[in-house]
N, C-alpha and C. Protein backbone atom coordinates (compact mmCIF):
# COMPACT_ATOMS: atom_id res chain seq x y z
N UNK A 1 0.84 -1.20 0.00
CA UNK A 1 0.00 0.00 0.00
C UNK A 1 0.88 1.24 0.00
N UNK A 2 0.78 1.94 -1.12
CA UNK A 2 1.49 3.63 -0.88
C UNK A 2 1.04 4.60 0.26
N UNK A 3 2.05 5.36 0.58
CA UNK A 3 1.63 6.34 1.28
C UNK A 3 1.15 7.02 0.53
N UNK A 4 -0.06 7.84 1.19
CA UNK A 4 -0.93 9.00 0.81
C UNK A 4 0.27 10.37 0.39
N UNK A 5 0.01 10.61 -0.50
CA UNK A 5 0.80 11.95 -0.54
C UNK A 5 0.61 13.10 0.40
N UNK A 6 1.52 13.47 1.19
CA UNK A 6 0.74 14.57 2.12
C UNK A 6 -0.37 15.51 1.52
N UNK A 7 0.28 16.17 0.16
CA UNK A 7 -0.45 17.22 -0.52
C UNK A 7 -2.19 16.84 -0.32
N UNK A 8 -2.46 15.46 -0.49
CA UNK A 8 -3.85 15.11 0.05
C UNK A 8 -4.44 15.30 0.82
N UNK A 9 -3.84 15.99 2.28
CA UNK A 9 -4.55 16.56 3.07
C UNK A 9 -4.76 17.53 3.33
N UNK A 10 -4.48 18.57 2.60
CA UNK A 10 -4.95 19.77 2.32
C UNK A 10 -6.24 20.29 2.20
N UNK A 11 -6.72 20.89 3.16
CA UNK A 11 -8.37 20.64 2.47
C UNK A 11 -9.12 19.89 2.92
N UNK A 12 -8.44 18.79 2.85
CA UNK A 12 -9.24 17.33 3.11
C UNK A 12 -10.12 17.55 4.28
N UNK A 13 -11.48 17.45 3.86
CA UNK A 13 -12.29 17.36 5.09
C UNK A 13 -12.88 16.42 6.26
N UNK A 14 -12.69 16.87 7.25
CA UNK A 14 -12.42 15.83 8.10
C UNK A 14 -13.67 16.21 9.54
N UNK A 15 -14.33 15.13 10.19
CA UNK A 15 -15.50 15.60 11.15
C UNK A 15 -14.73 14.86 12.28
N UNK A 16 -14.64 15.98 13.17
CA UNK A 16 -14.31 15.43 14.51
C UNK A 16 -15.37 15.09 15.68
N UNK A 17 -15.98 14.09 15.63
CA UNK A 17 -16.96 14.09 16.62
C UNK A 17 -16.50 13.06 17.96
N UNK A 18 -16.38 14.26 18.72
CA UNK A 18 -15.77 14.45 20.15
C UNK A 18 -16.53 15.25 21.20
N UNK A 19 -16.38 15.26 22.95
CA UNK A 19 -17.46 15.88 23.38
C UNK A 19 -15.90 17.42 22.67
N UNK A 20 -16.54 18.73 23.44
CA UNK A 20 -15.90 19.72 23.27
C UNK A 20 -15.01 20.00 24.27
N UNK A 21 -13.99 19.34 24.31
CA UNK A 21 -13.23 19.19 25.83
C UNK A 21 -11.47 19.49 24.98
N UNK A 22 -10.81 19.29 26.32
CA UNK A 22 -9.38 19.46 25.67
C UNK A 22 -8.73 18.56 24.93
N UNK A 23 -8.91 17.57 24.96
CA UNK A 23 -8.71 16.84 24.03
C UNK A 23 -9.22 16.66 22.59
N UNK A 24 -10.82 17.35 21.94
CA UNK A 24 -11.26 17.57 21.43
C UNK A 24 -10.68 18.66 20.38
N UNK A 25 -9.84 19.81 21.13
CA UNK A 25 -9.66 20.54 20.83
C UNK A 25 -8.17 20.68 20.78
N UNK A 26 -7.62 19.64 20.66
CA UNK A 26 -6.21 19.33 20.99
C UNK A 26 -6.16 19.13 19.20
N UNK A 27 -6.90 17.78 18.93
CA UNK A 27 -7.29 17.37 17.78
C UNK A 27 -7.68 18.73 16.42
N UNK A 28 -9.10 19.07 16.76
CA UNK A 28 -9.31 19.76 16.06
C UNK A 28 -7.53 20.95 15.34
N UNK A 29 -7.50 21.61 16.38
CA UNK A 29 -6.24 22.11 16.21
C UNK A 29 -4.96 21.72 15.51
N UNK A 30 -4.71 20.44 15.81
CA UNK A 30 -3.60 19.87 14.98
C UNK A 30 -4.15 19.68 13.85
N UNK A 31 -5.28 18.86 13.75
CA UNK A 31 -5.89 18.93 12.02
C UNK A 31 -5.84 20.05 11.38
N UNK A 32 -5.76 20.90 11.74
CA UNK A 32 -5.98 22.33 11.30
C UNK A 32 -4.45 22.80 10.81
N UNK A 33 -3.43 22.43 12.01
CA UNK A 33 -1.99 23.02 11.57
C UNK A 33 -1.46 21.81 10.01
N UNK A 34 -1.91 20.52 10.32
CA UNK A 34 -1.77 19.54 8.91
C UNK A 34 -2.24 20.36 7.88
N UNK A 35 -3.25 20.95 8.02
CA UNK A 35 -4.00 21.49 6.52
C UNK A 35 -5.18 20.83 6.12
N UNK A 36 -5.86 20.35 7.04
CA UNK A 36 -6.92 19.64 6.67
C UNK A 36 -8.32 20.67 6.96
N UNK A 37 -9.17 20.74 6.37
CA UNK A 37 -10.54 21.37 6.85
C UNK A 37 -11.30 20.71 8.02
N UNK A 38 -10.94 20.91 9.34
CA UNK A 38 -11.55 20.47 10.32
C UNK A 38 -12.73 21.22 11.11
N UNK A 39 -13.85 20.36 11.21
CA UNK A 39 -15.27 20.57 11.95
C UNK A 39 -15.68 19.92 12.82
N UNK A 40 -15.51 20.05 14.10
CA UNK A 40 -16.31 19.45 15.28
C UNK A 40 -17.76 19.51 15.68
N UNK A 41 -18.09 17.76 15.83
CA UNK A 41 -19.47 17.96 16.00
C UNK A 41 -19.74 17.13 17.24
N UNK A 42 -20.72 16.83 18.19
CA UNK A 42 -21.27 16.39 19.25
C UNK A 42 -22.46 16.78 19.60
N UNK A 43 -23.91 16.14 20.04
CA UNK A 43 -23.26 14.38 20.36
C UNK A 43 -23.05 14.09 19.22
N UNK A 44 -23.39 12.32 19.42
CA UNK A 44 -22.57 11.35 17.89
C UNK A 44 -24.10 11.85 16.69
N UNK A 45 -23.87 12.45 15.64
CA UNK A 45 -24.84 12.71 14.88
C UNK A 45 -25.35 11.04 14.42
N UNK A 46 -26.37 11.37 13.54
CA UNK A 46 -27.17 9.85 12.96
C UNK A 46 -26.75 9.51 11.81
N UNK A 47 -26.25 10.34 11.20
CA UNK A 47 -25.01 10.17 9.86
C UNK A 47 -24.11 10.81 9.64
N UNK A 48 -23.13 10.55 8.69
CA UNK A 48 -22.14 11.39 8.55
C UNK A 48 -22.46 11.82 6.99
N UNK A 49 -22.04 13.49 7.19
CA UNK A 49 -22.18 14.06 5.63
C UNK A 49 -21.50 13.36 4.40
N UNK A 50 -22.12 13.89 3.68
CA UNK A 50 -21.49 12.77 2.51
C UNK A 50 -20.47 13.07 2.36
N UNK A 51 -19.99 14.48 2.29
CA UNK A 51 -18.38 15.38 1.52
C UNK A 51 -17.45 15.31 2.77
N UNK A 52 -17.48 14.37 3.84
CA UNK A 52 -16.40 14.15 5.06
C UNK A 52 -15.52 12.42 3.87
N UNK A 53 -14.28 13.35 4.75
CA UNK A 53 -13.31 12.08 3.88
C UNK A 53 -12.88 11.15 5.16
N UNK A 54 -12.84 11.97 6.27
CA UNK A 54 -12.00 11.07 7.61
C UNK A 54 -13.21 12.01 8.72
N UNK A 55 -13.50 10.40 9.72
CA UNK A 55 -13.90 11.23 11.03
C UNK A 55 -13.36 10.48 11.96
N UNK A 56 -12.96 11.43 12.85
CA UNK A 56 -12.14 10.78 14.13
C UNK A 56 -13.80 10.48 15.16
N UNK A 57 -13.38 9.44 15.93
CA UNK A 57 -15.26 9.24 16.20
C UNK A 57 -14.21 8.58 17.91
N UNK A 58 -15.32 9.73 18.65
CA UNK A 58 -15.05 8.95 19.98
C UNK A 58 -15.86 7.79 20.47
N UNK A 59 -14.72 6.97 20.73
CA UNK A 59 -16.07 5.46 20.73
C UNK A 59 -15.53 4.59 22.40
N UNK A 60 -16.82 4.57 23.06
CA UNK A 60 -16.76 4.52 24.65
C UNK A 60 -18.10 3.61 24.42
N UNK A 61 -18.17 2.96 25.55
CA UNK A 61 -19.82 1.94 25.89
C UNK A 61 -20.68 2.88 26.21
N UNK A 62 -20.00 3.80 26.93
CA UNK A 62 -21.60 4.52 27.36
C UNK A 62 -22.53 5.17 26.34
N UNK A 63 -21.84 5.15 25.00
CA UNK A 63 -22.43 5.44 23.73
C UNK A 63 -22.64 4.71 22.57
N UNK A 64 -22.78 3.65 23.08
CA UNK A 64 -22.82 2.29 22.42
C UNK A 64 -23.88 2.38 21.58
N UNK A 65 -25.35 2.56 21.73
CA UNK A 65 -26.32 2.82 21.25
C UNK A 65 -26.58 3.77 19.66
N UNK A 66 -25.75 5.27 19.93
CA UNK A 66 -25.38 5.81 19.26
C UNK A 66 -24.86 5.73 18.13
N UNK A 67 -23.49 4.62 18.22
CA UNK A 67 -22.45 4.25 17.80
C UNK A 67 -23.39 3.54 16.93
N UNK A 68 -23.80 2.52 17.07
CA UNK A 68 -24.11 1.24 16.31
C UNK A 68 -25.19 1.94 15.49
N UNK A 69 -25.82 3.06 15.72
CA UNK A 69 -26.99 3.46 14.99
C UNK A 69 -25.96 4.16 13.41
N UNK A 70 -25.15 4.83 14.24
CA UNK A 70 -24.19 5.82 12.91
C UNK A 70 -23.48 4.65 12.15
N UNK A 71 -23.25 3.63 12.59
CA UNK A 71 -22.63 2.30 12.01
C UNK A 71 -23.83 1.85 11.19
N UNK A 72 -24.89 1.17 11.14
CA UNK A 72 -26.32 1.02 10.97
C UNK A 72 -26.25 1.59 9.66
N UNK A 73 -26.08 3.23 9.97
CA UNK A 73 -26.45 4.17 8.93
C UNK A 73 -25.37 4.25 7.62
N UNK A 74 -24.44 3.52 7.55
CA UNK A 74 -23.42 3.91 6.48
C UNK A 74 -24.32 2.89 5.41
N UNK A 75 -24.18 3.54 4.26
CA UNK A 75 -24.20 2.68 3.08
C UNK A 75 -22.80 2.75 2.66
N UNK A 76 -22.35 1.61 1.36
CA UNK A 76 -21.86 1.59 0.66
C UNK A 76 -20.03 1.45 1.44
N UNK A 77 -19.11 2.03 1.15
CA UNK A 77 -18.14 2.14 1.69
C UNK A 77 -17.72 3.87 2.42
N UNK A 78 -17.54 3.16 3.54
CA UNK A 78 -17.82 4.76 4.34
C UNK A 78 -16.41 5.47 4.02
N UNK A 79 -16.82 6.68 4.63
CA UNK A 79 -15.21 7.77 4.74
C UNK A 79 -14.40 6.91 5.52
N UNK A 80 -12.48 7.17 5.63
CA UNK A 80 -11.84 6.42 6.75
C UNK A 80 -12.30 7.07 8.26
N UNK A 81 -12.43 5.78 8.99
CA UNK A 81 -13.06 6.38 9.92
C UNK A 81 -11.66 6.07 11.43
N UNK A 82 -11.17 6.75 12.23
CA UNK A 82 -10.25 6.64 13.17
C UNK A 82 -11.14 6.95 14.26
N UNK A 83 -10.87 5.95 15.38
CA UNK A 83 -11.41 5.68 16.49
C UNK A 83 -11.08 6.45 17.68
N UNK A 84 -11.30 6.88 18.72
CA UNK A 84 -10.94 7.17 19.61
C UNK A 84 -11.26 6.61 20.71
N UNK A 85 -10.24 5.68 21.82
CA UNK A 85 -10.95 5.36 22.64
C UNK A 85 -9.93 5.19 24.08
N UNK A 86 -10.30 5.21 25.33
CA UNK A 86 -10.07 5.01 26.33
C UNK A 86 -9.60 3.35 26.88
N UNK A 87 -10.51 2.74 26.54
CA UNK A 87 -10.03 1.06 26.84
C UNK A 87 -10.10 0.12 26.32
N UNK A 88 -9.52 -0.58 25.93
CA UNK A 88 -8.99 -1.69 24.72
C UNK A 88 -10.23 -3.16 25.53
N UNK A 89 -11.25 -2.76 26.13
CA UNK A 89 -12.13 -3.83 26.33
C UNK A 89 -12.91 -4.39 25.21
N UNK A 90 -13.36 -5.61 25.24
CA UNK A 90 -13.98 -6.57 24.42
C UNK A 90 -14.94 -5.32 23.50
N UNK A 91 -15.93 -5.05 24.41
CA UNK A 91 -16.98 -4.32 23.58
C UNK A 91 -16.81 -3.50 23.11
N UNK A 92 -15.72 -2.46 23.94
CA UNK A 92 -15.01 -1.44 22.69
C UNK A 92 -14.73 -1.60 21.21
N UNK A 93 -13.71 -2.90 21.33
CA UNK A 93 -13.43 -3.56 19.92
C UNK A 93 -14.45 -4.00 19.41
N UNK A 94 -15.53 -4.65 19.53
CA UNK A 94 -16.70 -4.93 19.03
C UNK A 94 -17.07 -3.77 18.24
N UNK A 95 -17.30 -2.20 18.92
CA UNK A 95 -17.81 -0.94 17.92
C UNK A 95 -16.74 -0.88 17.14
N UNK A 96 -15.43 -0.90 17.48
CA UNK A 96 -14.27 -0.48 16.32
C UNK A 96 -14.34 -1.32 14.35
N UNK A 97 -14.98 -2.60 15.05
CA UNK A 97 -15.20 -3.36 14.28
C UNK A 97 -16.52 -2.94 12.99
N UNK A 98 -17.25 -3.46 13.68
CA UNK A 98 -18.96 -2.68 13.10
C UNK A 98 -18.59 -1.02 12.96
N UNK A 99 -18.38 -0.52 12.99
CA UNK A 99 -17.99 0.91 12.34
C UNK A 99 -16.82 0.60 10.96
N UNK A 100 -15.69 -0.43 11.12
CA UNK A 100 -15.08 -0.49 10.45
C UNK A 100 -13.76 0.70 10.19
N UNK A 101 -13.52 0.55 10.97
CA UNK A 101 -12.77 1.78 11.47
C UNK A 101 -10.96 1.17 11.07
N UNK A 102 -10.71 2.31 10.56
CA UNK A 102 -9.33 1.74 9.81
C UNK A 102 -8.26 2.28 10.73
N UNK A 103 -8.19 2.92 11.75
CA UNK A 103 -6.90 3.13 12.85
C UNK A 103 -8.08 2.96 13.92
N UNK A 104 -6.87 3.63 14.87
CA UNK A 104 -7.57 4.06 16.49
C UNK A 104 -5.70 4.63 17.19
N UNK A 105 -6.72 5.94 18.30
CA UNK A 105 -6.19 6.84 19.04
C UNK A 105 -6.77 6.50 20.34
N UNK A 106 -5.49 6.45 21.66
CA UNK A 106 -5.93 6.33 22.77
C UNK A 106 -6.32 7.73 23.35
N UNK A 107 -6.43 8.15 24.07
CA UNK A 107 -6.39 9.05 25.41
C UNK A 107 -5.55 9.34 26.37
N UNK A 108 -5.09 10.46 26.94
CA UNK A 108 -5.38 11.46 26.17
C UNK A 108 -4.74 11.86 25.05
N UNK A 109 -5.28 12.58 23.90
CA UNK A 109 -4.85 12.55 22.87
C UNK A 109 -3.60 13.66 22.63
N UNK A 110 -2.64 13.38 22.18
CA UNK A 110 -1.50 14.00 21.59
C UNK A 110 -0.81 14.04 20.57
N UNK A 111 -0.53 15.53 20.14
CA UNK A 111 -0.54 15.99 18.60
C UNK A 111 0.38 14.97 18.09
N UNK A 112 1.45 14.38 18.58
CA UNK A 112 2.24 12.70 18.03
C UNK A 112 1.23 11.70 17.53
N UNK A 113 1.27 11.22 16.64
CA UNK A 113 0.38 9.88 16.12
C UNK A 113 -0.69 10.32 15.12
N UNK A 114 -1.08 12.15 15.40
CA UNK A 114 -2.18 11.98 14.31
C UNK A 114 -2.33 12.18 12.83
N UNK A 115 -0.82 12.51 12.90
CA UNK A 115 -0.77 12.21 11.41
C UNK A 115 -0.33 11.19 10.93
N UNK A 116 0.23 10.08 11.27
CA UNK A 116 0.73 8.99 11.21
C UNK A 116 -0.79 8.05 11.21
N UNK A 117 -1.55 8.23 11.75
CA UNK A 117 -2.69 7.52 11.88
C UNK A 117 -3.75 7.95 10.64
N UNK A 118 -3.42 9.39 10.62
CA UNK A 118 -4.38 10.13 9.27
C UNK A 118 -3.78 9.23 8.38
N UNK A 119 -2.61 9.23 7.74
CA UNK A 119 -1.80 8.56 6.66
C UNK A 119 -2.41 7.66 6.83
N UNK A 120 -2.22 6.51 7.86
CA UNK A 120 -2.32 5.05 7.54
C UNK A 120 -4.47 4.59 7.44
N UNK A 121 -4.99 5.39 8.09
CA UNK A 121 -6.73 6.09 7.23
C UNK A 121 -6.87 5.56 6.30
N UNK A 122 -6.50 6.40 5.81
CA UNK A 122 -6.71 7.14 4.31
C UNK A 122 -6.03 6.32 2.95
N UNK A 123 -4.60 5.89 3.43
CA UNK A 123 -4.05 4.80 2.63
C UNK A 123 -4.97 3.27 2.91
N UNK A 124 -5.66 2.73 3.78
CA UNK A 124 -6.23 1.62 3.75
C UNK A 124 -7.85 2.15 3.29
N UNK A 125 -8.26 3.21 3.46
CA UNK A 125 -9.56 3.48 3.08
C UNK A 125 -9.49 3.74 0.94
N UNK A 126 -8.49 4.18 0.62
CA UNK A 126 -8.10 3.97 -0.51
C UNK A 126 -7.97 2.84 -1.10
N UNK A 127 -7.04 2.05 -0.93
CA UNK A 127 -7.07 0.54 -0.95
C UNK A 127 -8.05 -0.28 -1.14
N UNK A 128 -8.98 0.11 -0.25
CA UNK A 128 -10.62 -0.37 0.00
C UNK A 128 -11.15 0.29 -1.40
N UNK A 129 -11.41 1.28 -1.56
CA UNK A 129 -11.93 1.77 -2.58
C UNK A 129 -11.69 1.21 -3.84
N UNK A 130 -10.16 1.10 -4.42
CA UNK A 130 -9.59 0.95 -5.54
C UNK A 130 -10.54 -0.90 -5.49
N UNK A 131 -9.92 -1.57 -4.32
CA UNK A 131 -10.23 -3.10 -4.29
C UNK A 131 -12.34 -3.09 -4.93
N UNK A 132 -12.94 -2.08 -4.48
CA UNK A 132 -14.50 -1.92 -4.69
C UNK A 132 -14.84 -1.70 -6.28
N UNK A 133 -13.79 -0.46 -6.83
CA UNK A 133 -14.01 -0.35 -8.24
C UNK A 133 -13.38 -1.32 -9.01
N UNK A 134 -12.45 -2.22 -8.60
CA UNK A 134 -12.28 -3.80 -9.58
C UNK A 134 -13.04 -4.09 -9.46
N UNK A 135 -13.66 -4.68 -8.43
CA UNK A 135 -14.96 -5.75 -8.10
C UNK A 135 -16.32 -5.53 -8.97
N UNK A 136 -16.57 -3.39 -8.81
CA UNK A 136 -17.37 -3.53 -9.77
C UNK A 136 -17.21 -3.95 -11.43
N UNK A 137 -15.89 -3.71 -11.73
CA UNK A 137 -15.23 -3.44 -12.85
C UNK A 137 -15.72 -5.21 -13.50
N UNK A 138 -15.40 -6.04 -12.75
CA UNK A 138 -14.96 -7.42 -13.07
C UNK A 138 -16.49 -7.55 -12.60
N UNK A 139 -17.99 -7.10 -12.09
CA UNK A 139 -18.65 -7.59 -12.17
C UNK A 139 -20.22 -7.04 -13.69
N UNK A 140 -19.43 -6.37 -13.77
CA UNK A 140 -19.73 -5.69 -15.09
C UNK A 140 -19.48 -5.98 -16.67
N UNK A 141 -18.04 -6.61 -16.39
CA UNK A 141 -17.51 -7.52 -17.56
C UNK A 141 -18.12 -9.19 -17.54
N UNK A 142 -18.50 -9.77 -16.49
CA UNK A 142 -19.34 -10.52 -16.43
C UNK A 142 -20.59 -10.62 -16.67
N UNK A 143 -21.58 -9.37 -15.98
CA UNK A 143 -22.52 -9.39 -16.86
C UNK A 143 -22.67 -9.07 -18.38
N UNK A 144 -21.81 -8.68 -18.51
CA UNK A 144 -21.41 -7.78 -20.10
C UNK A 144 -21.79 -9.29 -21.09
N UNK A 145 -20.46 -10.26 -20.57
CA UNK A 145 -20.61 -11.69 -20.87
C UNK A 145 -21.51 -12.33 -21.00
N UNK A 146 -22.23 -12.23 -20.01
CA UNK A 146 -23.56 -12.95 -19.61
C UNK A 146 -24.71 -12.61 -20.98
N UNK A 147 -24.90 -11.34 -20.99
CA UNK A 147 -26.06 -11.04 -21.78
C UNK A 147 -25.44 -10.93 -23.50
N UNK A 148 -24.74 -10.96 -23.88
CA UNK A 148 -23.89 -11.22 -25.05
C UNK A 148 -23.84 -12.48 -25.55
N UNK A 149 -23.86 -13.61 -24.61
CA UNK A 149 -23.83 -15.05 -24.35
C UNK A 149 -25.57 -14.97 -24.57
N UNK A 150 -26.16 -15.22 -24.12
CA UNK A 150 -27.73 -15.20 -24.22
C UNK A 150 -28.46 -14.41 -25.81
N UNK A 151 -27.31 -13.31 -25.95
CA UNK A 151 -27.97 -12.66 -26.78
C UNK A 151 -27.74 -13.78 -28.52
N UNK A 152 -26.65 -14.09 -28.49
CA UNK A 152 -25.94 -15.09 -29.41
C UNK A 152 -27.32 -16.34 -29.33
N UNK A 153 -27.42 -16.71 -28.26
CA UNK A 153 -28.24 -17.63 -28.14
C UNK A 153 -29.82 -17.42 -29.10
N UNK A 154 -30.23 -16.66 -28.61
CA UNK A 154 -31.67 -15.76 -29.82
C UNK A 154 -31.61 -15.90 -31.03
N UNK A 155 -30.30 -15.66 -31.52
CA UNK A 155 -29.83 -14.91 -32.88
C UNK A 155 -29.39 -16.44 -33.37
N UNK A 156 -28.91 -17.46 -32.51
CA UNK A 156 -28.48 -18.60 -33.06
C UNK A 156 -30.03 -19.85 -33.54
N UNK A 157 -30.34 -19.08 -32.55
CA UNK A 157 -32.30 -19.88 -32.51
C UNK A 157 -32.75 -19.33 -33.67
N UNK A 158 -33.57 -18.12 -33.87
CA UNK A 158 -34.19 -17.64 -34.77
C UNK A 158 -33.15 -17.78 -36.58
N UNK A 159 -31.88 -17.70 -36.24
CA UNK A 159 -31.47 -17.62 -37.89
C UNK A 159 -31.06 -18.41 -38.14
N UNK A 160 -30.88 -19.74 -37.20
CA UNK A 160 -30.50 -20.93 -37.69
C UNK A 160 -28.52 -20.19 -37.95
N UNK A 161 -28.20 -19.94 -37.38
CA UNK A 161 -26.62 -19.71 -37.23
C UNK A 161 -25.62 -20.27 -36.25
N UNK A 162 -24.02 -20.45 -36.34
CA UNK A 162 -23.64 -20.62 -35.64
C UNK A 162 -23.23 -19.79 -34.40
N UNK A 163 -21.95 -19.95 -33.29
CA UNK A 163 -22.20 -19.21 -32.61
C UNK A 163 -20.86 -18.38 -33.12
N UNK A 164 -20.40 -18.50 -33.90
CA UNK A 164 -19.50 -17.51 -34.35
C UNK A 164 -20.36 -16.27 -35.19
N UNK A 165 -21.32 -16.90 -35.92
CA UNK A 165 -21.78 -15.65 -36.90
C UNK A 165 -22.49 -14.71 -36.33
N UNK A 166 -23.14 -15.39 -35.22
CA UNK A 166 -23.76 -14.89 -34.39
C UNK A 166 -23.13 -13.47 -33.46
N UNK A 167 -22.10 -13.76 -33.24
CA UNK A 167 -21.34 -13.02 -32.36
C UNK A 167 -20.61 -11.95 -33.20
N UNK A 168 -20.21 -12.36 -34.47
CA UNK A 168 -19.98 -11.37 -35.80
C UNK A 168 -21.12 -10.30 -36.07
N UNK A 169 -22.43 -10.85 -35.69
CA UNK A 169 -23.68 -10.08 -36.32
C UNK A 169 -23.61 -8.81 -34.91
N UNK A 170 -23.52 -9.24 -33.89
CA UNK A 170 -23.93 -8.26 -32.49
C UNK A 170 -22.42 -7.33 -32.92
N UNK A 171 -21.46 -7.70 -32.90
CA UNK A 171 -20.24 -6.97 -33.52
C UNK A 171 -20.56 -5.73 -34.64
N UNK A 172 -20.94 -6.42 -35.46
CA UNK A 172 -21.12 -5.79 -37.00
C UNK A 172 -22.28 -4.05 -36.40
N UNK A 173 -23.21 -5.07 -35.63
CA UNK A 173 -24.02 -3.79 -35.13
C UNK A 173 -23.58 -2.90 -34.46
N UNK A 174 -22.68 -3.32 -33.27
CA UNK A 174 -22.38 -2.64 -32.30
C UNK A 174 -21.44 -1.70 -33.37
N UNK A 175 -20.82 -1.37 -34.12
CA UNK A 175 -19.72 -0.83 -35.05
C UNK A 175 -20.54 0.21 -35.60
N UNK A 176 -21.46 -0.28 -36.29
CA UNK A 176 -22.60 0.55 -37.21
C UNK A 176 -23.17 1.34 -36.60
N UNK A 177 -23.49 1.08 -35.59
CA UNK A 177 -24.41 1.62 -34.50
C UNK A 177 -23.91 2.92 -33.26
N UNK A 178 -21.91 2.70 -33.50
CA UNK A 178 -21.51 2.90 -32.63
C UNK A 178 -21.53 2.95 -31.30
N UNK A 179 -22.10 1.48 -30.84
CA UNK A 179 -22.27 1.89 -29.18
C UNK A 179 -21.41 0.01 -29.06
N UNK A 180 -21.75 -0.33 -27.53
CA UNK A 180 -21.54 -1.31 -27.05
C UNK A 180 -22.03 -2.09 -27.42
N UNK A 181 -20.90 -3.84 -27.56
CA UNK A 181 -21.98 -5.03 -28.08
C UNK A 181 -22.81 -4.97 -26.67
N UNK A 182 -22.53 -4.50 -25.29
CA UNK A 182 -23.59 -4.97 -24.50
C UNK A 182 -24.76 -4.40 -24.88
N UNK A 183 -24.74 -3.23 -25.58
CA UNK A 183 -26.22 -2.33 -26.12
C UNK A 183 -26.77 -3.38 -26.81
N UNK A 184 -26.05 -3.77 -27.56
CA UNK A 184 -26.82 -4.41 -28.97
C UNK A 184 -27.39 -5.57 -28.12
N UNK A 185 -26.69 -6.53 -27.65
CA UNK A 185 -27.20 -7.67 -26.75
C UNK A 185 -28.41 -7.22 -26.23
N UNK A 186 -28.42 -6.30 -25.11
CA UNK A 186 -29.58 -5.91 -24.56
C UNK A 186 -30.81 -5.55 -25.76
N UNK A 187 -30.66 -4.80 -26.43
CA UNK A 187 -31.65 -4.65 -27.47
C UNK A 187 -32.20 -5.87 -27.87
N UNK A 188 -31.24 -7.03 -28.21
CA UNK A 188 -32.08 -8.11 -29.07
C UNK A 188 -32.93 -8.40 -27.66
N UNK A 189 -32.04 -8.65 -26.31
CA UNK A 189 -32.94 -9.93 -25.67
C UNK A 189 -34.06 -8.72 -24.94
N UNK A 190 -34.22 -7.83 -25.37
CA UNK A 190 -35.52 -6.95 -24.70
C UNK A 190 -36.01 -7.37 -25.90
N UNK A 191 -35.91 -7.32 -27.18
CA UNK A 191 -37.00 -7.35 -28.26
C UNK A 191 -37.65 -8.92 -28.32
N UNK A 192 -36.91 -9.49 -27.72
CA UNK A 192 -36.89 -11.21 -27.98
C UNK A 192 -37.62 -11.27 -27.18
N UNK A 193 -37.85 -10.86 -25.53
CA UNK A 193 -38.94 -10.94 -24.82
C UNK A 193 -40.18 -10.08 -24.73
N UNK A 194 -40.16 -9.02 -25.54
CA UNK A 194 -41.54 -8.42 -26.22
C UNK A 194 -41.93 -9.11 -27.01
N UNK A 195 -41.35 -10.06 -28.19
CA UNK A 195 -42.34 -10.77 -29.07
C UNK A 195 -42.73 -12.04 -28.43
N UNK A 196 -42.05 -12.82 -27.39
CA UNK A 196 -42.54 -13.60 -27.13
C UNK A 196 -43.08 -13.38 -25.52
N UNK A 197 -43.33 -12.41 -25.21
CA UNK A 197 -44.35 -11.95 -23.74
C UNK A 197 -45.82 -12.60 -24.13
N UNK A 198 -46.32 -13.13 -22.64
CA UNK A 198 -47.50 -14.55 -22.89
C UNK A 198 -48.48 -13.25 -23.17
N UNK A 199 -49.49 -13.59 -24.12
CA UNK A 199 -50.71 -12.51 -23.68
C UNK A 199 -51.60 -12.52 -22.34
N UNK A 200 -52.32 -11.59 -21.64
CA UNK A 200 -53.04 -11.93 -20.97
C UNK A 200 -53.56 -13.16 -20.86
N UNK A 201 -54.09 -13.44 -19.72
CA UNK A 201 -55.00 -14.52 -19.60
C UNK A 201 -54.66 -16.03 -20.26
N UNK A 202 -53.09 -15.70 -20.95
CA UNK A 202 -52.55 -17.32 -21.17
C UNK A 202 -52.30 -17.65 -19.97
């Protein structure tokens, strides 16, 4: 995994949700001398904004409830999220987990570690990301496959062809047509199931 280029945190917006105490503000502050756009919020809100890249999230039992609701609430792949916590007990780690939280900061907090912890964030929340857009990438070229494969199938039924000419013909279109053989695929097997859709009451 590369390091994050510092220049990346420039800007970079970041939600500190912490109570408003010295340590809170220990944080906020150093984020601020890094160059990052830092905003403190409390209590634990019910989501996090969409345009936050990193939130440092204080995570204790007595807010357990909270926690698991803002955990609850993420779709998709969340911002990197860094932990803050007081005691390395079972249930602690339990929220660190279900949040999915890519570092953690003890107490009390000191300006040592938080950029070292921002870096290592942000480089595994990246990672994560890049690993999400293969997955879609490679599940897209599969369906791509899939309905191209089916579509050949139609075209091999109705014209009495093989499956080479077949796959020449969705080609030939897709060229003419200038778009994707997945267009063309999709076109036949939507038209293929409009002519043969049951009528009512069959």
């Amino acid at each position: 995994m590369p390091m994050p280029p510092l220049k990346s945190l420039k800007n970079l917006p970041v939600l500190v949700v912490h109570p408003a105490d010295a340590d809170g503000r220990t944080l906020i502050d150093h984020l601020r001398r890094i160059g990052c756009h830092a905003e403190a919020t409390w209590p634990i809100p019910r989501e996090i904004p969409a345009n936050i890249g990193v939130v440092f999230l204080s995570v204790d039992h007595e807010h357990r409830t909270e926690i698991s609701r803002l955990a609850k609430g993420i779709d998709g792949i969340p911002p990197a999220i860094i932990a803050i916590v007081d005691y390395e007990i079972p249930s602690t780690l339990e929220l660190l987990f279900d949040l999915g939280a890519l570092a953690a900061m003890d107490r009390p907090i000191r300006p040592f570690g938080v950029l070292t912890n921002l870096l290592l964030a942000r480089g595994l929340w990246q990672e994560r990301l890049d690993q999400q857009k293969r997955i879609h990438k490679l599940e897209r070229r599969v369906s791509s496959m899939q309905k191209i494969q089916k579509a050949k199938a139609i075209l091999m039924s109705i014209h009495q062809i093989g499956e080479d000419a077949a796959y020449e013909t969705i080609r030939q279109q897709a060229m003419s047509k200038r778009v994707s053989m997945d267009d063309i695929a999709t076109s036949i097997i939507t038209a293929n199931e409009l002519l043969h859709f049951p009528p009512k009451g069959v």
